[in-house]
Protein backbone atom coordinates (compact mmCIF):
# COMPACT_ATOMS: atom_id res chain seq x y z
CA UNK A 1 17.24 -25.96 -13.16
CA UNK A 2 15.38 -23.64 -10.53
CA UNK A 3 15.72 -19.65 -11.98
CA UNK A 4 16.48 -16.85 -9.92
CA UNK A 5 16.21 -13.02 -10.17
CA UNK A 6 19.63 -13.18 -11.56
CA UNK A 7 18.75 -15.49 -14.34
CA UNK A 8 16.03 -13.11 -15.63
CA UNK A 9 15.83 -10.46 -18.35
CA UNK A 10 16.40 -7.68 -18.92
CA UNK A 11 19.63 -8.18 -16.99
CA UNK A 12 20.18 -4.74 -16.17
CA UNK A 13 16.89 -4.15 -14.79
CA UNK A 14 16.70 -7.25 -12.73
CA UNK A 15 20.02 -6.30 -11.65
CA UNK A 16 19.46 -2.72 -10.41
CA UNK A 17 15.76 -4.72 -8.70
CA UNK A 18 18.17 -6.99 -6.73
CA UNK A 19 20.48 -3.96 -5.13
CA UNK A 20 17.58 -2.91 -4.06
CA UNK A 21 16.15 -6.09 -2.45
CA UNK A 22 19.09 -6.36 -0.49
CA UNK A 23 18.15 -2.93 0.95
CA UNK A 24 15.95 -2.72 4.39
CA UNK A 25 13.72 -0.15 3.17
CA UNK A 26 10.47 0.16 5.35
CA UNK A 27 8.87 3.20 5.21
CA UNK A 28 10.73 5.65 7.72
CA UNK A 29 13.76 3.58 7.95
CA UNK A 30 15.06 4.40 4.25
CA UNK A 31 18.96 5.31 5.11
CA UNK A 32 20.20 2.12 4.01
CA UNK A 33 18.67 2.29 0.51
CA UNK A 34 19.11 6.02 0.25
CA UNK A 35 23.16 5.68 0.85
CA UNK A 36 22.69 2.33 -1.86
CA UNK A 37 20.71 4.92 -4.36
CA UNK A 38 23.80 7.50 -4.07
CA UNK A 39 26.44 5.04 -3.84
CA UNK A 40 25.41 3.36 -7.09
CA UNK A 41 25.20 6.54 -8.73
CA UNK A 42 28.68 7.09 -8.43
CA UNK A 43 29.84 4.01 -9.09
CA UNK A 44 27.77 4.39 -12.30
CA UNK A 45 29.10 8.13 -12.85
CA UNK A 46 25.74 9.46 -12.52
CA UNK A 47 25.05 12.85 -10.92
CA UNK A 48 23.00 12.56 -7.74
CA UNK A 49 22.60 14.06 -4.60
CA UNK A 50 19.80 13.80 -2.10
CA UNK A 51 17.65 16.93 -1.03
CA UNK A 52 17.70 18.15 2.46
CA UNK A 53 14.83 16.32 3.51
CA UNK A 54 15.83 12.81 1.85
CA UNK A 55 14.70 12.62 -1.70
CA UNK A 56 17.61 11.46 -3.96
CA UNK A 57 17.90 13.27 -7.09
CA UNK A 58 20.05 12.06 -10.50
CA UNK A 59 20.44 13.92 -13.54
CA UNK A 60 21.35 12.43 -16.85
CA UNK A 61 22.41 14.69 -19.61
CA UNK A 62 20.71 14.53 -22.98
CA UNK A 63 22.05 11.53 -25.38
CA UNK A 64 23.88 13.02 -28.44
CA UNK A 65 21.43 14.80 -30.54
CA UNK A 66 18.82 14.85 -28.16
CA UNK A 67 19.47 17.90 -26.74
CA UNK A 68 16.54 20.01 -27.76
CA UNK A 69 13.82 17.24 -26.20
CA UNK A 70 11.44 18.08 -23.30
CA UNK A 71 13.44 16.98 -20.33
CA UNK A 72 11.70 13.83 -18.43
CA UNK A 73 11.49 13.05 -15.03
CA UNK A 74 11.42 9.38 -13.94
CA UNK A 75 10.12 9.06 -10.74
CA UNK A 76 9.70 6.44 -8.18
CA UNK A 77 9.37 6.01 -4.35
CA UNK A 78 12.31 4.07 -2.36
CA UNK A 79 10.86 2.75 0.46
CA UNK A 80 8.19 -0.60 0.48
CA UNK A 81 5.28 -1.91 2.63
CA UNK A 82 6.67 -3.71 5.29
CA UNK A 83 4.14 -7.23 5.58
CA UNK A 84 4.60 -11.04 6.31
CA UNK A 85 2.65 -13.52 6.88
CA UNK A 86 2.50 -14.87 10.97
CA UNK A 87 5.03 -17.58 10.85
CA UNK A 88 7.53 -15.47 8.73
CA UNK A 89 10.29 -14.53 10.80
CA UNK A 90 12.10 -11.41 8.60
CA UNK A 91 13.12 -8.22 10.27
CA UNK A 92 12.33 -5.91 7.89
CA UNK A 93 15.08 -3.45 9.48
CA UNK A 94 18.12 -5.61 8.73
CA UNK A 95 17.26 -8.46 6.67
CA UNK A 96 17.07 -8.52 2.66
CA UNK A 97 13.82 -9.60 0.90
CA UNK A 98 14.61 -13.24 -0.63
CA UNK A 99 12.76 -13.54 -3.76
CA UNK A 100 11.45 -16.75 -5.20
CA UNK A 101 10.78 -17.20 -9.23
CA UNK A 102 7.78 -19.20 -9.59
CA UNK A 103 6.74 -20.15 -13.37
CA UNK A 104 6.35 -16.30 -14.98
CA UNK A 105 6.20 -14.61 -12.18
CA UNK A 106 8.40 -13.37 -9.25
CA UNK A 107 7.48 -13.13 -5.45
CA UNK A 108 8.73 -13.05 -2.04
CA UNK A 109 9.13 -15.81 0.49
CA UNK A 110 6.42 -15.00 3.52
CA UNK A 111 7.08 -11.04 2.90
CA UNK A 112 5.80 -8.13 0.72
CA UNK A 113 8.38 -8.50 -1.93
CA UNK A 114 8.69 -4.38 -2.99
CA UNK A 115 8.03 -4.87 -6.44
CA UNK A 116 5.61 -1.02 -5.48
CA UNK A 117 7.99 0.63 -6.20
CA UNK A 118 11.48 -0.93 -6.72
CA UNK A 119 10.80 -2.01 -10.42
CA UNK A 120 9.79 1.70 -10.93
CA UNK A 121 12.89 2.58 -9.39
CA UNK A 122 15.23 -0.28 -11.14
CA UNK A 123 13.47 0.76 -14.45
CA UNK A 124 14.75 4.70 -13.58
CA UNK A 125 18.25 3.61 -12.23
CA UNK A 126 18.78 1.26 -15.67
CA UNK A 127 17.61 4.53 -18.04
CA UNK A 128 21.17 6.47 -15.99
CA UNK A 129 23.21 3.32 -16.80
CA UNK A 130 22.05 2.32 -19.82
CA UNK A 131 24.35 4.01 -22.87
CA UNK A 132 22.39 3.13 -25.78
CA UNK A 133 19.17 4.54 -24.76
CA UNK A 134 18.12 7.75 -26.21
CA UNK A 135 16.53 10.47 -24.83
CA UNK A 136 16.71 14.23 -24.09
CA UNK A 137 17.86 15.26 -20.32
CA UNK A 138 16.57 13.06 -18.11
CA UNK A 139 15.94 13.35 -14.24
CA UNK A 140 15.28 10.72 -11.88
CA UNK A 141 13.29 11.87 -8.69
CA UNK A 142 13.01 8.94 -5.93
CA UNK A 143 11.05 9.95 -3.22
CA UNK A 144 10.91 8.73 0.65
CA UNK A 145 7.63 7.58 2.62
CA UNK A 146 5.71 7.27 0.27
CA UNK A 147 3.50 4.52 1.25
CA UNK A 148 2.65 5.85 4.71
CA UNK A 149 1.68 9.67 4.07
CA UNK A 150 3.93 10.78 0.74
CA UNK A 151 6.18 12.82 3.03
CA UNK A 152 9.25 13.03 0.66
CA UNK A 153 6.93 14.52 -2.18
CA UNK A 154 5.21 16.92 0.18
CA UNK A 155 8.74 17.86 1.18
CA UNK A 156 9.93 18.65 -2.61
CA UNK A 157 10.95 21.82 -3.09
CA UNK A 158 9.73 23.50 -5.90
CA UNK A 159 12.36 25.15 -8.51
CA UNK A 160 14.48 22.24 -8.00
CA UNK A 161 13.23 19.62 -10.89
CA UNK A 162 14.07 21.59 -14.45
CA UNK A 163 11.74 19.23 -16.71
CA UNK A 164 8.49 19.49 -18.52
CA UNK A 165 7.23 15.77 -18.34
CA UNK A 166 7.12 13.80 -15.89
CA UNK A 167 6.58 9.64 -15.84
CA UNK A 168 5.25 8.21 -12.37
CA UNK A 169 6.24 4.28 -12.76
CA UNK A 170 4.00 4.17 -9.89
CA UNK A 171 1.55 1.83 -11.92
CA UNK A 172 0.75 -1.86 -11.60
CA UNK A 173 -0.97 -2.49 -14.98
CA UNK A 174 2.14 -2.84 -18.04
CA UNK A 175 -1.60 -2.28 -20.37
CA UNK A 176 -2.61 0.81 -18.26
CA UNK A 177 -1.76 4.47 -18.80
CA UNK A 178 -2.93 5.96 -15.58
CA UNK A 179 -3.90 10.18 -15.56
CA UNK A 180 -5.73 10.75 -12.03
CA UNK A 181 -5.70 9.36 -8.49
CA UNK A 182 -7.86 9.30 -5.54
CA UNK A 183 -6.82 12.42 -2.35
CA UNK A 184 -6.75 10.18 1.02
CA UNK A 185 -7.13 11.16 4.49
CA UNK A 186 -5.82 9.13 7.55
CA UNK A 187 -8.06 8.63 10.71
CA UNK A 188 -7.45 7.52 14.24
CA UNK A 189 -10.01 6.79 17.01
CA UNK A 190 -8.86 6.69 20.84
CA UNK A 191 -10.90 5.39 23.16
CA UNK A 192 -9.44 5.73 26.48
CA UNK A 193 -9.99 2.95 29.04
CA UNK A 194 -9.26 1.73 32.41
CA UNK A 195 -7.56 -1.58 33.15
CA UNK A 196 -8.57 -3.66 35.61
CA UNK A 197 -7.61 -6.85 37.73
CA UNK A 198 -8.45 -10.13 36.28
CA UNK A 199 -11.28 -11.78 38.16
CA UNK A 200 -10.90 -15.20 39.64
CA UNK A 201 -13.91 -17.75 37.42
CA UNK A 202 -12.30 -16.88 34.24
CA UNK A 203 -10.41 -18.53 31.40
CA UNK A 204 -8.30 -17.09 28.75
CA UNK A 205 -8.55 -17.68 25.06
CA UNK A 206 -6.65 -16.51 22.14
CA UNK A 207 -8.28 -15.86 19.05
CA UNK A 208 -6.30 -15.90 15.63
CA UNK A 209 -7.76 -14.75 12.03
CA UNK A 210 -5.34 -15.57 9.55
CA UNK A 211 -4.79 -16.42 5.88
CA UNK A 212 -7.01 -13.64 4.77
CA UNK A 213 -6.14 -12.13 1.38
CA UNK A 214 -5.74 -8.69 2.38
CA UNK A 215 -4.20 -6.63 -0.24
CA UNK A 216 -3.58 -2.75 -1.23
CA UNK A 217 -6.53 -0.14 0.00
CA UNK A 218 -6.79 1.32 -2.81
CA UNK A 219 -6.10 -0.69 -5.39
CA UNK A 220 -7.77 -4.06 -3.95
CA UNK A 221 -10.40 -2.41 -1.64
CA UNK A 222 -13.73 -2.94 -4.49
CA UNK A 223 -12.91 -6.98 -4.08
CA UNK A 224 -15.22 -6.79 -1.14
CA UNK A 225 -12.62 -9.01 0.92
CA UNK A 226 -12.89 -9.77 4.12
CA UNK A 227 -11.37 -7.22 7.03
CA UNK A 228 -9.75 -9.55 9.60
CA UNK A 229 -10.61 -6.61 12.48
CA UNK A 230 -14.08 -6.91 11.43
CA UNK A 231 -14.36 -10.77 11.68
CA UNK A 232 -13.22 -10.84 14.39
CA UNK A 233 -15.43 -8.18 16.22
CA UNK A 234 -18.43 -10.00 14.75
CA UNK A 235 -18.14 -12.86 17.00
CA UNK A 236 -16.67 -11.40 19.83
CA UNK A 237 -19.41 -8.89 20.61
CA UNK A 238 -22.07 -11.55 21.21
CA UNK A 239 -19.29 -13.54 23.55
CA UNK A 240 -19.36 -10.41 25.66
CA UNK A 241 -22.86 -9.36 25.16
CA UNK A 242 -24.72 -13.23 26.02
CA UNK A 243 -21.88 -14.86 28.07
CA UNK A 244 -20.25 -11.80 29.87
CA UNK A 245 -17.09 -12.47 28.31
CA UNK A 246 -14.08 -9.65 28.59
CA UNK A 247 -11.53 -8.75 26.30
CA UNK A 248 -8.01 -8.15 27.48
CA UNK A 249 -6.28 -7.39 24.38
CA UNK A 250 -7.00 -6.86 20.53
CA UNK A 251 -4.11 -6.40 17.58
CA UNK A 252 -5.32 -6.03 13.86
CA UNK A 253 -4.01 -5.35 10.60
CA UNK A 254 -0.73 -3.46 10.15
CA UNK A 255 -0.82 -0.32 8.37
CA UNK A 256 -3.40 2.09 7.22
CA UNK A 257 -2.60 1.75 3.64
CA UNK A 258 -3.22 -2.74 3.43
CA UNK A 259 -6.13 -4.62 3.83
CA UNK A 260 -6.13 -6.25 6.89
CA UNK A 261 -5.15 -9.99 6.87
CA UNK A 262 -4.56 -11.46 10.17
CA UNK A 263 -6.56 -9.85 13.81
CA UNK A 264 -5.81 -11.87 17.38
CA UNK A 265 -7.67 -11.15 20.72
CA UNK A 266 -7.50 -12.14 23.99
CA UNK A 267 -10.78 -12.72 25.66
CA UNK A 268 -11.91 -13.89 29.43
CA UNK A 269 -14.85 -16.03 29.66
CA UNK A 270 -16.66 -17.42 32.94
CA UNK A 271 -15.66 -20.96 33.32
CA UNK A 272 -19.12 -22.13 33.51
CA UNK A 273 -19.99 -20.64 30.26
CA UNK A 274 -16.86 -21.63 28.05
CA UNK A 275 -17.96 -24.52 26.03
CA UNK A 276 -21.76 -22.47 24.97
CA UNK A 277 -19.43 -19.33 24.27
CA UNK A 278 -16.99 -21.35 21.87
CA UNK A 279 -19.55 -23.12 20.30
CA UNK A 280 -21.16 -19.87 19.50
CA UNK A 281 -18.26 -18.28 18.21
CA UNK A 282 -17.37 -21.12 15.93
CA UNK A 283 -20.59 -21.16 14.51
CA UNK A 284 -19.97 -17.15 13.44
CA UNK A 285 -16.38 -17.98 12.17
CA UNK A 286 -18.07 -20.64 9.62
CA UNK A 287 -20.68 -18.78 8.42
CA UNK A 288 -18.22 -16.07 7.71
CA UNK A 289 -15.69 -18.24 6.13
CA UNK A 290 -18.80 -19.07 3.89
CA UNK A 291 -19.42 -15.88 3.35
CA UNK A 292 -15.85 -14.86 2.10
CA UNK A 293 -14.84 -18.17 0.22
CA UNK A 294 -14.67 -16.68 -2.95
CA UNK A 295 -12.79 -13.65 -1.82
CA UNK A 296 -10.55 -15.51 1.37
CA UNK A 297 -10.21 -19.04 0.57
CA UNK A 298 -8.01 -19.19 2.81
CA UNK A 299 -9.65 -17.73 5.74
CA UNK A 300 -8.74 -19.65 8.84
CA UNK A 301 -9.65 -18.94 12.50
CA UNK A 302 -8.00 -20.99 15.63
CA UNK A 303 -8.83 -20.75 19.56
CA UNK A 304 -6.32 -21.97 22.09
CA UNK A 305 -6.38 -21.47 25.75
CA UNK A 306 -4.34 -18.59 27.12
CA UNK A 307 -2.24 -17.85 30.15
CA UNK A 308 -4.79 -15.88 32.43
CA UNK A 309 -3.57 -12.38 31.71
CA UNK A 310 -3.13 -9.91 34.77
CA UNK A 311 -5.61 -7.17 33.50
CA UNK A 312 -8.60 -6.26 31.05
CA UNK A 313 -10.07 -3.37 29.25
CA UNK A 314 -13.46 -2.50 31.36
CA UNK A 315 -16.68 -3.51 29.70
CA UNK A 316 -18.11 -0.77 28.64
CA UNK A 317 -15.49 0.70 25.97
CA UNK A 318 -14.34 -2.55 24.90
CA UNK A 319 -17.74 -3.55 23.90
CA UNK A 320 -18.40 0.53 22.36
CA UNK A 321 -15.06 0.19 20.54
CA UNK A 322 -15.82 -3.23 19.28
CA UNK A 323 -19.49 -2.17 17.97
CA UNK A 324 -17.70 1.27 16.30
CA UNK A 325 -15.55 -1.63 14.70
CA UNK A 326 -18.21 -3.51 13.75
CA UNK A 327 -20.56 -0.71 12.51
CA UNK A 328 -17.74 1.91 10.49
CA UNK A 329 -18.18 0.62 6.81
CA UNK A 330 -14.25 -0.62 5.64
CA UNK A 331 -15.21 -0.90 2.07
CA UNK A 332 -16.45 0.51 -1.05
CA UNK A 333 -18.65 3.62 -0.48
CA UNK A 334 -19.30 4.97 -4.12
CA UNK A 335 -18.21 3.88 -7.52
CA UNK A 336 -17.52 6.71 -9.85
CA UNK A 337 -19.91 7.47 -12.24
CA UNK A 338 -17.75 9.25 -15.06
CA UNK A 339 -15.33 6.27 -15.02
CA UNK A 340 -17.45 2.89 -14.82
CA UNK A 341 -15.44 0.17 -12.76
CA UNK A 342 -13.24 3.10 -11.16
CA UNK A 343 -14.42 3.27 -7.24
CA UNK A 344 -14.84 6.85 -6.61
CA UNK A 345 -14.80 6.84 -2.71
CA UNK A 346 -13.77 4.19 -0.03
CA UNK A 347 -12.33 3.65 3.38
CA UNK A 348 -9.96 0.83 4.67
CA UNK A 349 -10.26 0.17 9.04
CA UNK A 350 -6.74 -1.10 9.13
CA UNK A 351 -4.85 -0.81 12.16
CA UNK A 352 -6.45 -1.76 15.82
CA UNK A 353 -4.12 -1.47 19.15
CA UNK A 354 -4.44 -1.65 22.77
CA UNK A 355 -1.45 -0.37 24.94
CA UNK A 356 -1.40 1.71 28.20
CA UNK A 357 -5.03 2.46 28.55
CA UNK A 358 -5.61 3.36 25.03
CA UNK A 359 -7.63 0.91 22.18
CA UNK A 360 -6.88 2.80 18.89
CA UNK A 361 -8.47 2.29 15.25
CA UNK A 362 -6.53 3.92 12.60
CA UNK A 363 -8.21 4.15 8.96
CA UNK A 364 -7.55 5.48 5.65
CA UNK A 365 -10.26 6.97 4.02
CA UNK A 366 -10.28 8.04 0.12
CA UNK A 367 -11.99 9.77 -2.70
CA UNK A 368 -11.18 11.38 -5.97
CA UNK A 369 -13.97 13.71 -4.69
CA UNK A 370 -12.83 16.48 -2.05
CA UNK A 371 -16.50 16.67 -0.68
CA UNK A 372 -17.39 12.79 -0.76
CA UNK A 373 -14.40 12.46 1.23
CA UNK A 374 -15.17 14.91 3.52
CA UNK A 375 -18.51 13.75 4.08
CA UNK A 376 -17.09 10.09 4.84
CA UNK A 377 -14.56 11.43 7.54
CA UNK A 378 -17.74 13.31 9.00
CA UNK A 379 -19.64 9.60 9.08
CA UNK A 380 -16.41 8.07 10.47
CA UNK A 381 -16.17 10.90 13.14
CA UNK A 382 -20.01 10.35 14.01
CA UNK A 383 -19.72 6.71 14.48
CA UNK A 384 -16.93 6.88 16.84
CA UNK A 385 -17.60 9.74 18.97
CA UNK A 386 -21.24 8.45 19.36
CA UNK A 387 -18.92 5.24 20.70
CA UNK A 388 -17.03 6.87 22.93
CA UNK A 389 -13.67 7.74 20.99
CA UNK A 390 -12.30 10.75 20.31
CA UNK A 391 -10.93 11.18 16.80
CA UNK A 392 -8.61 12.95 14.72
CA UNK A 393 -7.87 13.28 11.02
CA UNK A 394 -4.59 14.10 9.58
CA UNK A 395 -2.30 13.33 6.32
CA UNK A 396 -5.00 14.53 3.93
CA UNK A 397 -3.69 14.96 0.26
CA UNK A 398 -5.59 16.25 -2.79
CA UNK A 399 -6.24 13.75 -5.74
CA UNK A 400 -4.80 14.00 -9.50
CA UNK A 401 -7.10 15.73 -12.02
CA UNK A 402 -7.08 13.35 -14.93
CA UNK A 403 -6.31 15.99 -18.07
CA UNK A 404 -7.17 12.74 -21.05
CA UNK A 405 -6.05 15.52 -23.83
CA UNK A 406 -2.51 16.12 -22.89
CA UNK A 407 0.27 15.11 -25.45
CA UNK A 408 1.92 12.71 -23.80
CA UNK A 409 -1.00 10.73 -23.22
CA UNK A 410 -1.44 10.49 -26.78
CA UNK A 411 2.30 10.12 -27.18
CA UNK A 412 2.15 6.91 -25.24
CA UNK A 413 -0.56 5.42 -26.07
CA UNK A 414 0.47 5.52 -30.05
CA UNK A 415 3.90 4.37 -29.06
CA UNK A 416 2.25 1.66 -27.06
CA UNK A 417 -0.27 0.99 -30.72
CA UNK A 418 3.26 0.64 -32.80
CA UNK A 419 4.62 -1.71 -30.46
CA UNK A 420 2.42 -4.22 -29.32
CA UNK A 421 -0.38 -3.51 -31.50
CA UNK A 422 -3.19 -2.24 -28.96
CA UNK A 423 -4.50 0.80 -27.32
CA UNK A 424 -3.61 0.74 -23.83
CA UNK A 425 -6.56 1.46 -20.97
CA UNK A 426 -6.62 5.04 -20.14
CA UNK A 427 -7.82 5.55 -16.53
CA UNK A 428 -7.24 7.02 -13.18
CA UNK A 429 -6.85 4.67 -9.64
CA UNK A 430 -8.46 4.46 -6.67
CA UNK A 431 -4.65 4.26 -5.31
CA UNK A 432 -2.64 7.40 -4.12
CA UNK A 433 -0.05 8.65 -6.73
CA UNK A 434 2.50 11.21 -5.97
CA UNK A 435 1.49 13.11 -8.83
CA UNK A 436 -1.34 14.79 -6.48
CA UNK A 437 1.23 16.49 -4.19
CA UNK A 438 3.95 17.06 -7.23
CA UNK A 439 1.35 18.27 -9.45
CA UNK A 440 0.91 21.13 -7.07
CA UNK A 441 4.58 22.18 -6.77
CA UNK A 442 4.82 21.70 -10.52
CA UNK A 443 1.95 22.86 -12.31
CA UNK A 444 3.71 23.53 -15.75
CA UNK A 445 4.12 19.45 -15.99
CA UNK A 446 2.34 16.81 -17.79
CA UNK A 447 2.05 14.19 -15.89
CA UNK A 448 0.94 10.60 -16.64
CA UNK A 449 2.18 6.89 -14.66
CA UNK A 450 2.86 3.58 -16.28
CA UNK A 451 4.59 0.58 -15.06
CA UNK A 452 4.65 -3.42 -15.02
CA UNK A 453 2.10 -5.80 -13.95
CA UNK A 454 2.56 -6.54 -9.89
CA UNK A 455 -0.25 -8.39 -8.07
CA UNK A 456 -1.66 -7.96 -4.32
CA UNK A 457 0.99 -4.94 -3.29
CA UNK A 458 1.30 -4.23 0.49
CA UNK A 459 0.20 -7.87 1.26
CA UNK A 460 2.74 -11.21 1.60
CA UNK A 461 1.15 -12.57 -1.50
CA UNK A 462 2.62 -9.32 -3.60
CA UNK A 463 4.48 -10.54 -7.12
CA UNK A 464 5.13 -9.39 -10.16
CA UNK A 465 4.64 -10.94 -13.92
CA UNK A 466 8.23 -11.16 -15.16
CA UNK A 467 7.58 -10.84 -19.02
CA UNK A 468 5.43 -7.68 -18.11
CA UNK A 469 8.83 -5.83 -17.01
CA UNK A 470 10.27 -6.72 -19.93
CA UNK A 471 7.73 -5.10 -22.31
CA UNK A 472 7.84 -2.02 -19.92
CA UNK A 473 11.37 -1.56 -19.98
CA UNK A 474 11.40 -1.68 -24.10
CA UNK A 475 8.48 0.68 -24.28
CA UNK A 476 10.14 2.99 -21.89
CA UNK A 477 12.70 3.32 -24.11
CA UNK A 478 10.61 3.38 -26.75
CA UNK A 479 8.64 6.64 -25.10
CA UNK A 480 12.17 8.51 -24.10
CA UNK A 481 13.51 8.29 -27.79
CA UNK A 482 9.80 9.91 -29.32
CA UNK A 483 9.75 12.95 -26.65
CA UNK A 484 8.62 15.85 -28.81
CA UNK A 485 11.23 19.03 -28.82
CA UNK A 486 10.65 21.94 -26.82
């Protein structure tokens, strides 16, 4: 008998997962699972309502006896990364993610499955529906946008939320009680260029990187894979440079926030020269697949001929943009020295686009140090105006102060001790956490984020271990009935 989502327990948080896998929920495009997040709240007799910029709020009163806790806020984001693999064809505007249960854990056929942040979400939603839990007043805070710039948490009023606690199920670790996160800071090279006519001598080629392991910036960026925009780059810049090659288009990666997996281009080489320019190339693409077989197994790179396109980016900036590519780091800068294994300071080139006279590179650069990240967007902003580009920097967001002596960390991580008989791993993440821009609106909280194990977020190989929700949904519990009185 195959399983399915519905087969799994806990029912009710499997259950509440499901609604919202049937939801479209893309970042920016979150008013069919807002409207799903309200409706089930009434259906469920739950008190909700969402904010005037978006954010859905639900209160649930106090169980019986509980009355005098410290009131909790669960909080989660609604919306998902929005990736698939090439020959997946899913809308992610109207279609529902179809989940696949393979052994012990839980994935997604060819898409980003939205485990980050639906089971923190499901796990918030079964707390309000769940009558035998117990717990003082609870509030459930699911924000919008989170994954591309935390606008629905910089929106949050403050004076709305009434608790003292609040529990970010933000995390993807069930063993890790996170307390700090890394500030981030988006950039966006333009380098402005002329098209011109396609000369006659010339033949078109496509090339495809695929099958690259991509992966979450901040989370997977200090496994030193391979950046599909950069292997690319690397063996198109001699094709240009030795064989007068030109490149007519280039699309890589697909948001600022995942490792980029899959790169194409579109190059014109002089007929005469074709077979010495491919041979080259090929032999770059295998020493780079040799270079990244631990980390991209499944690296694979194809060239096929290509309808002669009408017009190409002149020579000069595509080769300056493609040697900024080439030469901006997209990787681990500085691992923190207060937390061994933590990385301290990185930068992910994600995003690469040509349209009307305009090749852009967007990146997301981060530190849990205000000035390290600073002086990276300074190096980022040197390399690319030296290019040719002109850059900008927006989105930036301060980082969460880890604060290790707080209460509720040492609430937890007993409760945790009782339960499963081990400590669990108290550290802070390389990945953004709403906490930084909530923090700031609510000073007065402690703050601290937990949540179940889910592998490779914001790529197409995202799942989740299915036993690890379990455990998080009975120590949950678990942490909701031991919240201290005021």
């Amino acid at each position: 008998m195959n399983m399915t989502i519905k087969d799994l327990k806990p029912a009710i948080v499997w259950n509440n997962f499901y609604g919202l896998t049937r939801c479209p929920r893309p970042s920016k495009h979150e008013e069919i699972v807002r409207k799903h997040l309200l409706d089930w709240a009434k259906e469920h007799k739950v008190e909700a309502f969402a904010d005037e910029t978006g954010n859905v709020i639900m209160r649930v009163p106090a169980t019986k006896g509980y009355e005098n806790r410290k009131g909790v806020i669960l909080q989660g984001h609604m919306d998902m990364v929005p990736q698939k693999t090439a020959d997946t064809k899913h809308d992610f505007l109207k279609d529902p993610i179809e989940t696949v249960v393979e052994g012990e854990w839980l994935t997604a056929n060819g898409t980003t499955l939205g485990a980050d942040n639906g089971l923190g979400v499901a796990l918030a939603m079964s707390v309000a529906e769940d009558k035998t839990v117990k717990h003082g007043p609870i509030e459930i805070l699911v924000t919008y946008d989170e994954e591309t710039g935390m606008s629905g948490a910089e929106a949050l009023k403050p004076g709305i939320l009434k608790g003292d606690i609040l529990l970010n199920l933000d995390s993807e670790d069930e063993l890790e009680l996170c307390i700090g996160c890394a500030g981030g800071l988006d950039a966006v090279a333009d380098f402005k260029y002329k098209s011109l006519k396609s000369p006659a001598g010339y033949k078109a080629f496509n090339f495809d990187v695929k099958g690259l392991a991509g992966g979450h910036s901040g989370m997977d960026i200090s496994l030193y894979r391979a950046n599909a925009n950069k292997v690319l780059v690397r063996a198109l810049i001699p094709l240009v440079e030795k064989y007068g090659a030109k490149l007519a288009d280039f699309t890589g990666g697909s948001l600022r926030n995942a490792i980029p997996f899959e790169a194409s281009a579109v190059v014109l080489i002089p007929s005469e020269k074709v077979n010495p320019a491919l041979k080259a190339a090929r032999k770059i693409f295998s020493n780079l697949k040799k270079k990244y077989k631990e980390t991209d197994p499944g690296m694979s790179v194809t060239i096929e001929r290509q309808v002669k396109p009408v017009r190409y980016i002149e020579d000069a900036v595509a080769l300056n943009a493609m040697k900024a590519i080439a030469a901006c780091p997209s990787n681990v800068i500085r691992m923190s020295q207060s937390m061994p294994g933590l990385t301290e300071t990185s930068i992910n080139l994600a995003v690469v686009r040509c349209s009307r006279g305009h090749l852009t590179v967007a990146s997301l650069l981060r530190s849990a140090i205000n000035e390290s990240k600073e002086d990276l967007a300074l190096r980022v902003k040197y390399i690319f105006e030296f290019a040719g580009a002109k850059i900008k920097f927006f989105g930036g967001y301060p980082g969460w102060t880890p604060k290790p002596d707080l209460a509720i960390n040492t609430l937890l991580n007993e409760t945790h001790k009782k339960m499963f008989g081990t400590p669990m791993n108290v550290l802070a993440t390389h990945g953004g956490l709403e906490c930084a821009l909530l923090g700031d609106k609510y000073p007065n909280w402690e703050m601290v984020s937990i949540g179940p194990t889910v592998m490779y977020p914001h790529s197409p190989d995202e799942r989740t271990f299915i036993p690890s929700v379990e455990r998080t949904w009975e120590f949950l519990k678990a942490v909701l009935e031991a919240i201290p009185e005021k």
